[in-house]
PDB file of N, CA and C in Angstrom:
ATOM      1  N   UNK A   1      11.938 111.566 120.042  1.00  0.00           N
ATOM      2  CA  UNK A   1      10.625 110.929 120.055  1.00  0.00           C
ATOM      3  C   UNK A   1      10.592 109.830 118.991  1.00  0.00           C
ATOM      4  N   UNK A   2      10.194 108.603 119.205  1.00  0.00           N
ATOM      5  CA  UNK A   2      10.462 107.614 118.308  1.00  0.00           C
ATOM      6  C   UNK A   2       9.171 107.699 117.307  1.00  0.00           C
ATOM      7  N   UNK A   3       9.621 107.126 115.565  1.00  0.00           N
ATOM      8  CA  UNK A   3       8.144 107.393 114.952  1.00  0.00           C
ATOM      9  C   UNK A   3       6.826 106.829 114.862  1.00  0.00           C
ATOM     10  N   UNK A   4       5.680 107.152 114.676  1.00  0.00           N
ATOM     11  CA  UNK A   4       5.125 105.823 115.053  1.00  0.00           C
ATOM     12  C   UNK A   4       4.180 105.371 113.588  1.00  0.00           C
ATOM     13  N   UNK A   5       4.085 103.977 113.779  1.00  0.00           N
ATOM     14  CA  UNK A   5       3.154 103.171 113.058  1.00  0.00           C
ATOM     15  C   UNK A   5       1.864 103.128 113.023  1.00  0.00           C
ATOM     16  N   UNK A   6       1.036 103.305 111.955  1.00  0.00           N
ATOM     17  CA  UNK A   6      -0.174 102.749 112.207  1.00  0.00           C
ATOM     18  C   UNK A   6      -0.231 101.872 111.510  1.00  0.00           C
ATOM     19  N   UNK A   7      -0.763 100.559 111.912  1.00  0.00           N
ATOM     20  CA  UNK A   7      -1.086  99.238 112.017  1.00  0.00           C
ATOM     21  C   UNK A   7      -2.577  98.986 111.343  1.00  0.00           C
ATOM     22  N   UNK A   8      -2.862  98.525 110.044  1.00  0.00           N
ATOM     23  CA  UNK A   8      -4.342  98.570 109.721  1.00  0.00           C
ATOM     24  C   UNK A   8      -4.300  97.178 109.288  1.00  0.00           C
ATOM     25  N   UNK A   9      -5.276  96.832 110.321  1.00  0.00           N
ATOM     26  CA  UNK A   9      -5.936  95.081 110.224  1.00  0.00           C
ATOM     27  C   UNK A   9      -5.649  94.657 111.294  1.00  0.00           C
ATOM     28  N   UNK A  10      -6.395  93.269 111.104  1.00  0.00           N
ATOM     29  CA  UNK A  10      -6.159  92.360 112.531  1.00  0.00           C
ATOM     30  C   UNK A  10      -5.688  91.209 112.670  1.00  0.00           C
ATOM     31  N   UNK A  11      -5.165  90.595 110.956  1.00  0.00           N
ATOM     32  CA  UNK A  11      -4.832  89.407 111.267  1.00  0.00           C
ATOM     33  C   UNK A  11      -3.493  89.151 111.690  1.00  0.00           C
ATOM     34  N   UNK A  12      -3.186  87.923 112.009  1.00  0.00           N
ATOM     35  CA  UNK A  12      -1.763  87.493 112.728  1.00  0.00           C
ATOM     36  C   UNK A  12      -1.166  88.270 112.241  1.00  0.00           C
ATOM     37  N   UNK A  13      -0.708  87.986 110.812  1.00  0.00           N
ATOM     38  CA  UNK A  13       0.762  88.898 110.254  1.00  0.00           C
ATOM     39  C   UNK A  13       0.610  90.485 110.914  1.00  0.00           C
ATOM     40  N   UNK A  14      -0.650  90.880 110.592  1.00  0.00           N
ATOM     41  CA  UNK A  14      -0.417  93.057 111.048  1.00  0.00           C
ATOM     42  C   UNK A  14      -0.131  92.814 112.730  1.00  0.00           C
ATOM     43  N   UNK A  15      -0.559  91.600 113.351  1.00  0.00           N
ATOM     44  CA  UNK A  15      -0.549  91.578 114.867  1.00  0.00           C
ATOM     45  C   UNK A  15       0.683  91.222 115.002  1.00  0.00           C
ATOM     46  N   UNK A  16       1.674  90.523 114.322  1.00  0.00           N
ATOM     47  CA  UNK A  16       2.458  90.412 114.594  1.00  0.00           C
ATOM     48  C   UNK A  16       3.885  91.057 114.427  1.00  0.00           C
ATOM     49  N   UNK A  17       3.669  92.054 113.234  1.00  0.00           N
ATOM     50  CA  UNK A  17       4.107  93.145 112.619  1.00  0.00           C
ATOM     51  C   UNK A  17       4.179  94.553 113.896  1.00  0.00           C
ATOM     52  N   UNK A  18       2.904  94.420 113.959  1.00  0.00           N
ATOM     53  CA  UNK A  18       2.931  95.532 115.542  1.00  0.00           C
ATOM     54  C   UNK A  18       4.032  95.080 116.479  1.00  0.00           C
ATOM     55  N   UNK A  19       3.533  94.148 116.999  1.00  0.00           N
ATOM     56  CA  UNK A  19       4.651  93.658 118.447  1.00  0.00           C
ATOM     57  C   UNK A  19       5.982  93.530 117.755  1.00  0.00           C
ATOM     58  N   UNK A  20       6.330  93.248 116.775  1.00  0.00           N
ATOM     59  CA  UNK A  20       7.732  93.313 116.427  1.00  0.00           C
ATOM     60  C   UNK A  20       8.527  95.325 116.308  1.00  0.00           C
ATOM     61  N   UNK A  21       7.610  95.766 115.968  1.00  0.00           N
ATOM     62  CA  UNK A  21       7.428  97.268 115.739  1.00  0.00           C
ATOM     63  C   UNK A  21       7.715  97.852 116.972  1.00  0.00           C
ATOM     64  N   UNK A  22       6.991  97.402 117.983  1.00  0.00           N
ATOM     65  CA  UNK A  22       6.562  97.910 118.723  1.00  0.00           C
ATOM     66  C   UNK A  22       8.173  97.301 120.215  1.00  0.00           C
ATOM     67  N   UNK A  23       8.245  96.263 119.861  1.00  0.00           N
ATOM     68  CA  UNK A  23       9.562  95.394 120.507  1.00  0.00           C
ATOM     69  C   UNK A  23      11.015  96.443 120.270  1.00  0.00           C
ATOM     70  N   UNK A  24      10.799  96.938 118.957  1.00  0.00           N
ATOM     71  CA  UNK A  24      11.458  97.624 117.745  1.00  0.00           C
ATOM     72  C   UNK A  24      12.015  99.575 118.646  1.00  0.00           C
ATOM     73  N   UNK A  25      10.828  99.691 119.262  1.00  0.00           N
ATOM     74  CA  UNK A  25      10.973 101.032 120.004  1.00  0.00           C
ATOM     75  C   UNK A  25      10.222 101.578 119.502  1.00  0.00           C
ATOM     76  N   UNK A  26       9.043 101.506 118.604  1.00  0.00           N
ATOM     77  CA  UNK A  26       8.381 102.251 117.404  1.00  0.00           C
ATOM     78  C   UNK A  26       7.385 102.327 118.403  1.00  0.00           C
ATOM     79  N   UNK A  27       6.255 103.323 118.224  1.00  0.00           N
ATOM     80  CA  UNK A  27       4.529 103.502 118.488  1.00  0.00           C
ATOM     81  C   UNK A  27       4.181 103.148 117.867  1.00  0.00           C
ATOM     82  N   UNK A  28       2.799 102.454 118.165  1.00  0.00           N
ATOM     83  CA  UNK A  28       2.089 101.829 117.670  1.00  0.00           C
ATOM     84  C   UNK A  28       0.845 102.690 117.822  1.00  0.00           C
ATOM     85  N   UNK A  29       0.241 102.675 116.833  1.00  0.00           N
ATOM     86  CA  UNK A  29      -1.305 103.017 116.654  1.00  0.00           C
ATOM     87  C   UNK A  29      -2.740 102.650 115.613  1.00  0.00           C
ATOM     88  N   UNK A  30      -3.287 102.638 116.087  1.00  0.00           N
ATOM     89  CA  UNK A  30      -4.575 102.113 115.204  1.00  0.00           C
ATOM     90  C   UNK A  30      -4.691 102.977 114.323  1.00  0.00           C
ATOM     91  N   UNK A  31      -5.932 102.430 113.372  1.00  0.00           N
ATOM     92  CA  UNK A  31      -6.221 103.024 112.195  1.00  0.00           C
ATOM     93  C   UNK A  31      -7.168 104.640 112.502  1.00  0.00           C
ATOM     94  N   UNK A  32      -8.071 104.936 113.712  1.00  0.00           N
ATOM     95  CA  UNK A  32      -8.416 105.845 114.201  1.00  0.00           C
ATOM     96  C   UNK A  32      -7.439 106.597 114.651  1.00  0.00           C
ATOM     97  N   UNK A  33      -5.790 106.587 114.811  1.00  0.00           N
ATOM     98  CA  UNK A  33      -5.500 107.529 115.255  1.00  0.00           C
ATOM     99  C   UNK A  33      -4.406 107.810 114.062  1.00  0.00           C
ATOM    100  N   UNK A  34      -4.606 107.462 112.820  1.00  0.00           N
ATOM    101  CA  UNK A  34      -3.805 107.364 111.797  1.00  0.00           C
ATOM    102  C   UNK A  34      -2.842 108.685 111.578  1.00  0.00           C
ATOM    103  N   UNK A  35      -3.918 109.813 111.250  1.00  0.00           N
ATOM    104  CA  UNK A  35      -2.907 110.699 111.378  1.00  0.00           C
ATOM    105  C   UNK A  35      -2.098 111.664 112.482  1.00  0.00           C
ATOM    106  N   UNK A  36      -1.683 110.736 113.021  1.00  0.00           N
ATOM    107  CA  UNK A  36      -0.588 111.158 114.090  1.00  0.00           C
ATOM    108  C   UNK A  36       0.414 110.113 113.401  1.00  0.00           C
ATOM    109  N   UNK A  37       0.486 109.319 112.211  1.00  0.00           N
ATOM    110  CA  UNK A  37       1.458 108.585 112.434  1.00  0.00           C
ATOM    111  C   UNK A  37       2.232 108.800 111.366  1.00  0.00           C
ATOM    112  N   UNK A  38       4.016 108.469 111.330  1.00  0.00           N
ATOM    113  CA  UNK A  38       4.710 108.855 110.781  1.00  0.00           C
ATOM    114  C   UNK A  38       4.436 107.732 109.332  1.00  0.00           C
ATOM    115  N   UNK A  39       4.345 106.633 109.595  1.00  0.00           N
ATOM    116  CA  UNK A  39       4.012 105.229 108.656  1.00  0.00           C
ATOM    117  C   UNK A  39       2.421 104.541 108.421  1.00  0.00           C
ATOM    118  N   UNK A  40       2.068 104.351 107.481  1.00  0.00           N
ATOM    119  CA  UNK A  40       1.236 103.408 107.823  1.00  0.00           C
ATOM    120  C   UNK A  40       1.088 102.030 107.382  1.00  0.00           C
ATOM    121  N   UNK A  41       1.302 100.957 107.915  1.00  0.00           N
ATOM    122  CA  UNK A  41       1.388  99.334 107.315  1.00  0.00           C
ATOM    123  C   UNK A  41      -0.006  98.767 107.386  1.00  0.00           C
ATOM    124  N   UNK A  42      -0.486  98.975 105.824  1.00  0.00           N
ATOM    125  CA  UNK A  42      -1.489  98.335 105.170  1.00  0.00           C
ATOM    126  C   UNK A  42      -1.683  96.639 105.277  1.00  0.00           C
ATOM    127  N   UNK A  43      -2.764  96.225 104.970  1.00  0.00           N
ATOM    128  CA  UNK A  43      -2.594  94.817 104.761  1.00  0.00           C
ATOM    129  C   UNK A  43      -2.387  94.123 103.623  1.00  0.00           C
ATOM    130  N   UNK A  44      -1.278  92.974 103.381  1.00  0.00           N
ATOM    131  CA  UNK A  44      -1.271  92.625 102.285  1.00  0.00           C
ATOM    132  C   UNK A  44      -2.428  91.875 101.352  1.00  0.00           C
ATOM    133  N   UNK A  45      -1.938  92.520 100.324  1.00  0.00           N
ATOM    134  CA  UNK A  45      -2.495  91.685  98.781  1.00  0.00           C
ATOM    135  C   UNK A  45      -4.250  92.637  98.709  1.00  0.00           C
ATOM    136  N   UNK A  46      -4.665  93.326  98.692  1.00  0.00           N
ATOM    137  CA  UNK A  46      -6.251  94.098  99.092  1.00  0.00           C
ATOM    138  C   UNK A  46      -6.235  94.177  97.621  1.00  0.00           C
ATOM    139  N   UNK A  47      -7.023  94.070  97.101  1.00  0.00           N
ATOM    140  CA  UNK A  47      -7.172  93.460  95.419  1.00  0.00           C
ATOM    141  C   UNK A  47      -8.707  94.699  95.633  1.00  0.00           C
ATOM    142  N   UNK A  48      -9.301  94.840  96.625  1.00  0.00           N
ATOM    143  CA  UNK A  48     -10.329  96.352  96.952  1.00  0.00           C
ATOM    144  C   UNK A  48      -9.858  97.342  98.269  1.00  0.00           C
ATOM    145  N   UNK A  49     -10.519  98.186  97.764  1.00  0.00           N
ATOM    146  CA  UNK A  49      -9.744  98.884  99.530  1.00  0.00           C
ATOM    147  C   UNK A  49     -10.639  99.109 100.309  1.00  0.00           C
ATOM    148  N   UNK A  50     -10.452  98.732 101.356  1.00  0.00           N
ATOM    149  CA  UNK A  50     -11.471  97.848 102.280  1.00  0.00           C
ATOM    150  C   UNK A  50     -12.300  99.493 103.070  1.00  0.00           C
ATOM    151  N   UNK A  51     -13.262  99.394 103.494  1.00  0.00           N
ATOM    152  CA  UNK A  51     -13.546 100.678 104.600  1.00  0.00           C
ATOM    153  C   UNK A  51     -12.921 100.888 105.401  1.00  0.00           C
ATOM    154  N   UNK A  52     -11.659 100.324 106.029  1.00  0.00           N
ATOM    155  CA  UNK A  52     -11.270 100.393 107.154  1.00  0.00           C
ATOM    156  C   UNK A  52      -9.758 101.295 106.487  1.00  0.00           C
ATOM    157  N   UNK A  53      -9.601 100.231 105.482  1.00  0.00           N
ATOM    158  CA  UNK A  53      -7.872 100.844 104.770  1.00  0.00           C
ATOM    159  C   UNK A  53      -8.577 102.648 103.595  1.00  0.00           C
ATOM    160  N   UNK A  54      -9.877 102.468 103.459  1.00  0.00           N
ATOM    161  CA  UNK A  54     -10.234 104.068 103.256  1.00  0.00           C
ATOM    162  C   UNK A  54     -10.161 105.238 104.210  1.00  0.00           C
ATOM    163  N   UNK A  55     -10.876 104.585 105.236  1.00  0.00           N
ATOM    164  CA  UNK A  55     -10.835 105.831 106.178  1.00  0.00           C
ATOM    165  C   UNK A  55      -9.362 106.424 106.255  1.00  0.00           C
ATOM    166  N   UNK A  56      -8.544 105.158 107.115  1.00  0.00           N
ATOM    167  CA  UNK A  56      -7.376 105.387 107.008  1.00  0.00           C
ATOM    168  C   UNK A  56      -6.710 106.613 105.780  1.00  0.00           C
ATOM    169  N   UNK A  57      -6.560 106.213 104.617  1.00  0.00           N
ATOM    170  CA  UNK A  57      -6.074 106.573 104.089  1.00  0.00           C
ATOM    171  C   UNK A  57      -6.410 108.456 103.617  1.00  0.00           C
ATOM    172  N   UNK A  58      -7.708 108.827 104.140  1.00  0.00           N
ATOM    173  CA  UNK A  58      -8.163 109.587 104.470  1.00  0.00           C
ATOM    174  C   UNK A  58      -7.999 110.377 105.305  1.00  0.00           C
ATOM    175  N   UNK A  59      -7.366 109.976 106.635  1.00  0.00           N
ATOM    176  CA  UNK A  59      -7.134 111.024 107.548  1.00  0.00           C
ATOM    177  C   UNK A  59      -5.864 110.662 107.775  1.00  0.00           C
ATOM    178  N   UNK A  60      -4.891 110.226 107.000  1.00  0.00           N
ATOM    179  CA  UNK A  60      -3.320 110.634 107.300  1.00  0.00           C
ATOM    180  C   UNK A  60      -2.864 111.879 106.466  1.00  0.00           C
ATOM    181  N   UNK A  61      -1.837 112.617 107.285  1.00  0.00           N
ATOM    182  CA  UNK A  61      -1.148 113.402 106.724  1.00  0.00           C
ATOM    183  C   UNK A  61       0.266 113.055 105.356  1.00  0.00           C
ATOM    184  N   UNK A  62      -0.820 114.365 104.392  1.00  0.00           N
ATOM    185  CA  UNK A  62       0.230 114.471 103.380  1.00  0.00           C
ATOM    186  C   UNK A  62       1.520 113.612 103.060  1.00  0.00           C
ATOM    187  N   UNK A  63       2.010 112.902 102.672  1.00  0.00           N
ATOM    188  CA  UNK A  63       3.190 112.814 102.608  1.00  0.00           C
ATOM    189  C   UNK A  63       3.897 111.171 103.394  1.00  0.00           C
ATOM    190  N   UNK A  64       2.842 111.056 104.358  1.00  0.00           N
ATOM    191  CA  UNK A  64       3.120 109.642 105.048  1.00  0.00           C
ATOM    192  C   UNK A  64       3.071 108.840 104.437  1.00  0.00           C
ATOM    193  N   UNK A  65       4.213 107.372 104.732  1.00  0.00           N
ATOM    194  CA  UNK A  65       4.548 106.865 103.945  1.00  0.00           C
ATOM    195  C   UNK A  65       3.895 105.204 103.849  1.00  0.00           C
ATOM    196  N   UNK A  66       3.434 104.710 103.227  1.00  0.00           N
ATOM    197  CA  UNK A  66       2.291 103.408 103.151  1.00  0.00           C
ATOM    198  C   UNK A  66       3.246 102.227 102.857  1.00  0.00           C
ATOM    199  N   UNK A  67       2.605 101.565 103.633  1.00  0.00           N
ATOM    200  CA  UNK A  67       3.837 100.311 103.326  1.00  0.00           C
ATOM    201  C   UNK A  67       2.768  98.819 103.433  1.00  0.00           C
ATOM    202  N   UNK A  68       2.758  98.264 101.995  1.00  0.00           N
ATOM    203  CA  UNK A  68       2.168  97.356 101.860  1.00  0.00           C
ATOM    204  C   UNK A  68       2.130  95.981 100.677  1.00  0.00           C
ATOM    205  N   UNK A  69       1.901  95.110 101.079  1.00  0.00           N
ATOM    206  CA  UNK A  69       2.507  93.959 100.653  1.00  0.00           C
ATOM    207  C   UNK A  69       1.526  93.475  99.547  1.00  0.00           C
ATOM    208  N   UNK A  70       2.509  93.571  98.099  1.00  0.00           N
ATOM    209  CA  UNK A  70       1.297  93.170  96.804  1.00  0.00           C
ATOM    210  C   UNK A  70       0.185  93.670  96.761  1.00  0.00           C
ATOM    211  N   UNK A  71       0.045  95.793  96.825  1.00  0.00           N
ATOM    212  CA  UNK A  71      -0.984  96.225  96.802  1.00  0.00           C
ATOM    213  C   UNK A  71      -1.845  95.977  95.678  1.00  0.00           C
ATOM    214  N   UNK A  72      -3.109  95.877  95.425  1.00  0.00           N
ATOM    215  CA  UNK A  72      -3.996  95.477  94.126  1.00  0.00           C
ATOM    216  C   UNK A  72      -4.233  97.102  93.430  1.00  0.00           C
ATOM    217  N   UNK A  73      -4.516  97.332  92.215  1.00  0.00           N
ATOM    218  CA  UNK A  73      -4.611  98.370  91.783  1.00  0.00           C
ATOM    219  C   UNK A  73      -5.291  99.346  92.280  1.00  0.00           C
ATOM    220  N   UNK A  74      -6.713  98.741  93.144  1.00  0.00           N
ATOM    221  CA  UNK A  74      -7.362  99.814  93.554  1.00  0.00           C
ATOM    222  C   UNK A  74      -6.713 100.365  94.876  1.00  0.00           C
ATOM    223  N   UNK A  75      -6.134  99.567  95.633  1.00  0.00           N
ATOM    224  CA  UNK A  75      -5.053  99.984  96.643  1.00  0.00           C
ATOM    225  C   UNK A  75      -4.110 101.627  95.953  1.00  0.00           C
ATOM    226  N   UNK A  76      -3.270 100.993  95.137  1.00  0.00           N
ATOM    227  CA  UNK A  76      -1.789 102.031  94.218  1.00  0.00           C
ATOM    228  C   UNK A  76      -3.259 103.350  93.860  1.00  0.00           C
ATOM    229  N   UNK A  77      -4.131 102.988  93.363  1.00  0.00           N
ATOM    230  CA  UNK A  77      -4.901 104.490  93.105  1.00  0.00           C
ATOM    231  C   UNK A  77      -5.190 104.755  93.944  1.00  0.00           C
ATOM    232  N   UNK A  78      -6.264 104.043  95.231  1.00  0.00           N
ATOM    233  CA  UNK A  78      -6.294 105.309  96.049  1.00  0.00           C
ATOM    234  C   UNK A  78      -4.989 105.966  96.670  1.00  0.00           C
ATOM    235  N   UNK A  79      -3.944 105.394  96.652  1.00  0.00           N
ATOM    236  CA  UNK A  79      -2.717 106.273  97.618  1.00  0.00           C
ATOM    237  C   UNK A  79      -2.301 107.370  96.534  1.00  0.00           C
ATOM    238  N   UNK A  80      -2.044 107.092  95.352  1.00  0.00           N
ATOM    239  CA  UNK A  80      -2.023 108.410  94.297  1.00  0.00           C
ATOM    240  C   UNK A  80      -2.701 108.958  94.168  1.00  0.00           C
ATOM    241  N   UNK A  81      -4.395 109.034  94.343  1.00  0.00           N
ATOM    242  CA  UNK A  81      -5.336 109.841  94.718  1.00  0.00           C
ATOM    243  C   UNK A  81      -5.250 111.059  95.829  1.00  0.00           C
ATOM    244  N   UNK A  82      -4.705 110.204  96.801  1.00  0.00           N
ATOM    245  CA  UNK A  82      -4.612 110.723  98.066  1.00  0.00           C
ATOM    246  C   UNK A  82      -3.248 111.423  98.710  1.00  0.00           C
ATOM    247  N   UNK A  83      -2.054 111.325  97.130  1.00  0.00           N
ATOM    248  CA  UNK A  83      -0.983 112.241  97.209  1.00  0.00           C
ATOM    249  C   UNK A  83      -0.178 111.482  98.699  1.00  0.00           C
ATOM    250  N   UNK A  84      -0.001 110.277  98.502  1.00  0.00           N
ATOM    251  CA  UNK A  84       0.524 109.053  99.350  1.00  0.00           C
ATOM    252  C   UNK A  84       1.777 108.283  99.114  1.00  0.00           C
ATOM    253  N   UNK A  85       3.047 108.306  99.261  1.00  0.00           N
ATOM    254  CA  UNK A  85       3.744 107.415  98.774  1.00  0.00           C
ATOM    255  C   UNK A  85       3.708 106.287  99.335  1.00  0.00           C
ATOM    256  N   UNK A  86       3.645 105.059  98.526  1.00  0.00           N
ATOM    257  CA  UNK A  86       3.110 103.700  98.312  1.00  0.00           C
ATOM    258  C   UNK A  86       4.591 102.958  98.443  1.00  0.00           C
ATOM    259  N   UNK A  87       4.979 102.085  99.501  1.00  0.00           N
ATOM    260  CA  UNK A  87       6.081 100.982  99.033  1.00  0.00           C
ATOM    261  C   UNK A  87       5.737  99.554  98.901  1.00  0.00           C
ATOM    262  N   UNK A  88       5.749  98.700  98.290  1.00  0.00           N
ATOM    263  CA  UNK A  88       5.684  97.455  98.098  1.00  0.00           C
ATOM    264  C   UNK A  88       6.735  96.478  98.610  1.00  0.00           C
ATOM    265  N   UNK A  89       6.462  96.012 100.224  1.00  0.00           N
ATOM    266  CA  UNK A  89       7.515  95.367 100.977  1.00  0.00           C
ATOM    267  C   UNK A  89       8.138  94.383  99.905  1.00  0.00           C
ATOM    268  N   UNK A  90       6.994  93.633  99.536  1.00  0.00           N
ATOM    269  CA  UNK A  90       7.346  92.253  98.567  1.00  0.00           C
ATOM    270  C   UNK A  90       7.823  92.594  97.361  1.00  0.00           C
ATOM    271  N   UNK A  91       8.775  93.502  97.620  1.00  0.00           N
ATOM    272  CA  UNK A  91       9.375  93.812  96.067  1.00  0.00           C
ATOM    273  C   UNK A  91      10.887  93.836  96.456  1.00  0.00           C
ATOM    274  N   UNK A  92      11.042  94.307  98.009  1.00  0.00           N
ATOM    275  CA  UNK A  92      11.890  94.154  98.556  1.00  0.00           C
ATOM    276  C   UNK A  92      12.654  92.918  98.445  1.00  0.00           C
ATOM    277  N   UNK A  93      14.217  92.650  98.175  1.00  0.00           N
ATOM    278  CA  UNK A  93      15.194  91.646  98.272  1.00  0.00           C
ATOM    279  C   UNK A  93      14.912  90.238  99.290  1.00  0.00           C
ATOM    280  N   UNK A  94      15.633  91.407  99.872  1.00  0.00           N
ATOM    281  CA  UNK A  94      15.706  90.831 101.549  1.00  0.00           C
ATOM    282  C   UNK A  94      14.086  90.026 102.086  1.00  0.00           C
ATOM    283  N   UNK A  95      12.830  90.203 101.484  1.00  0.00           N
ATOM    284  CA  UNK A  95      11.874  89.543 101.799  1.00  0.00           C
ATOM    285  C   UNK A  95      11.566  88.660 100.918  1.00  0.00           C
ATOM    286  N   UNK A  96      11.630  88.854  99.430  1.00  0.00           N
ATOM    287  CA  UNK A  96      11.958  88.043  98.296  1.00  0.00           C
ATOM    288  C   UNK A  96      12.642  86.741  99.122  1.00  0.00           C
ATOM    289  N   UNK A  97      13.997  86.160  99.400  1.00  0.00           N
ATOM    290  CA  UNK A  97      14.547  85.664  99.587  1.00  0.00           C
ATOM    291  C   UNK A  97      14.104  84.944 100.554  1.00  0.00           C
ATOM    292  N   UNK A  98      13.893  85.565 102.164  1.00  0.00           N
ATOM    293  CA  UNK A  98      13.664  85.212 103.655  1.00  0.00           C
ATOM    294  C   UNK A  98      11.974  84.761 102.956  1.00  0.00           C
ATOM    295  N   UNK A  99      11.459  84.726 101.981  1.00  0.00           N
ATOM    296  CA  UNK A  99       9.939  84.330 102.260  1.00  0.00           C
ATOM    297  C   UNK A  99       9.622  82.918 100.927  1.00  0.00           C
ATOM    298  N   UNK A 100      11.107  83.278 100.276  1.00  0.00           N
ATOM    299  CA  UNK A 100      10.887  82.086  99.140  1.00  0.00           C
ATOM    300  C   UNK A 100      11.165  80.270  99.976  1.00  0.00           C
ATOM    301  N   UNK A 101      11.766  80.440 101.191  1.00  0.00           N
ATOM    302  CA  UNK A 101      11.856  78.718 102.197  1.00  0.00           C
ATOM    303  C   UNK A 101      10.645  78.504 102.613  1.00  0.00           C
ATOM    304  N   UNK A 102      10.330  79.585 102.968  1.00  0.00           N
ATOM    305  CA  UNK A 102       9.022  78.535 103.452  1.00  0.00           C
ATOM    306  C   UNK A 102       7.651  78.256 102.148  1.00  0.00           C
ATOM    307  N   UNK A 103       7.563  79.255 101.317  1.00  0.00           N
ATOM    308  CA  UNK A 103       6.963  79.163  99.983  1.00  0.00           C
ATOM    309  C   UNK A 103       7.179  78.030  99.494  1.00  0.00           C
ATOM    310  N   UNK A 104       8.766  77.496  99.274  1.00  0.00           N
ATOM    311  CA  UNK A 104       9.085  76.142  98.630  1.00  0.00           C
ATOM    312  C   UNK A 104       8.786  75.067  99.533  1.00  0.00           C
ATOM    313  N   UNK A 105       8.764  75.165 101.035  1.00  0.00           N
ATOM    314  CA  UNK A 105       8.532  73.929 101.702  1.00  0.00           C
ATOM    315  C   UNK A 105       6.784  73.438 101.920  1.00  0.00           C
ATOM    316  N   UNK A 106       6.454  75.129 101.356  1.00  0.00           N
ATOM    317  CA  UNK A 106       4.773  74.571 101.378  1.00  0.00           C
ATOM    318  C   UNK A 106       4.122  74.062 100.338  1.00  0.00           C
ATOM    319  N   UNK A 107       5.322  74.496  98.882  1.00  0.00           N
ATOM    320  CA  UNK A 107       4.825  73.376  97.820  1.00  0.00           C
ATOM    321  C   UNK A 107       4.815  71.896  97.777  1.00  0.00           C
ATOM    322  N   UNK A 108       6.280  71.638  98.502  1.00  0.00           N
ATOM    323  CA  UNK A 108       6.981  70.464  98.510  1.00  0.00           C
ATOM    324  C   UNK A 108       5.757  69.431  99.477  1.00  0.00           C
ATOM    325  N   UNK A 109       5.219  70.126 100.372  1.00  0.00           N
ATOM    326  CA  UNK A 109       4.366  69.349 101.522  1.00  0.00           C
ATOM    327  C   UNK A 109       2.982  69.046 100.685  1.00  0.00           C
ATOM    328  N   UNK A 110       2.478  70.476  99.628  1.00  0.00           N
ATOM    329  CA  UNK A 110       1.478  69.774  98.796  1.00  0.00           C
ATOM    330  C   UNK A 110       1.270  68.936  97.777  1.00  0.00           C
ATOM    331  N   UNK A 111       2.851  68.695  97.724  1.00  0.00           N
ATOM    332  CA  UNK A 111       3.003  67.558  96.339  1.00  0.00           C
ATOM    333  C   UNK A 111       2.916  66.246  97.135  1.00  0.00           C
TER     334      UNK A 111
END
């Protein structure tokens, strides 16, 4: 049985994160059906945690694993609150790198 994702938000990047996921062989699921899911991919940078990324974080099971990009502090507490392990994609190498070209070509275009 393949594992599945829950997907919280709506903009391009989480929409596009799904269909790649989902292209991937993974399930996909919303934030209402959270805990059935093996993952859950937060939205990046939440500097508050939104009602939508609370509930969530509320009805997943124990132990599932959160995956989210430049969480803000109140993000990292509620998942330690909530006995959550927390990863920070953008800490990751491999995205470091693949996300610093286009970063530099969007400075270069505002200079």
């Amino acid at each position: 049985m393949p594992k599945t994702f829950c997907v919280v938000g709506q903009d391009a990047r989480q929409q596009a994160a799904a269909q790649q996921l989902q292209r991937a062989g993974f399930c996909i699921v919303g934030p209402g059906a959270a805990a059935s899911a093996d993952y859950v991919l937060l939205p990046m940078s939440q500097e508050r945690v939104s009602d939508e990324v609370a509930r969530t974080l509320q009805s997943v099971r124990p132990g599932t694993l959160l995956l989210a990009g430049r969480p803000g502090a109140p993000v990292r507490r509620a998942a330690q609150e909530n006995n959550l392990p927390l990863v920070d994609y953008f800490q990751r190498p491999e995205l470091e790198c693949l996300n610093a070209v286009p970063t530099a070509e969007g400075c270069l275009a505002l200079l």
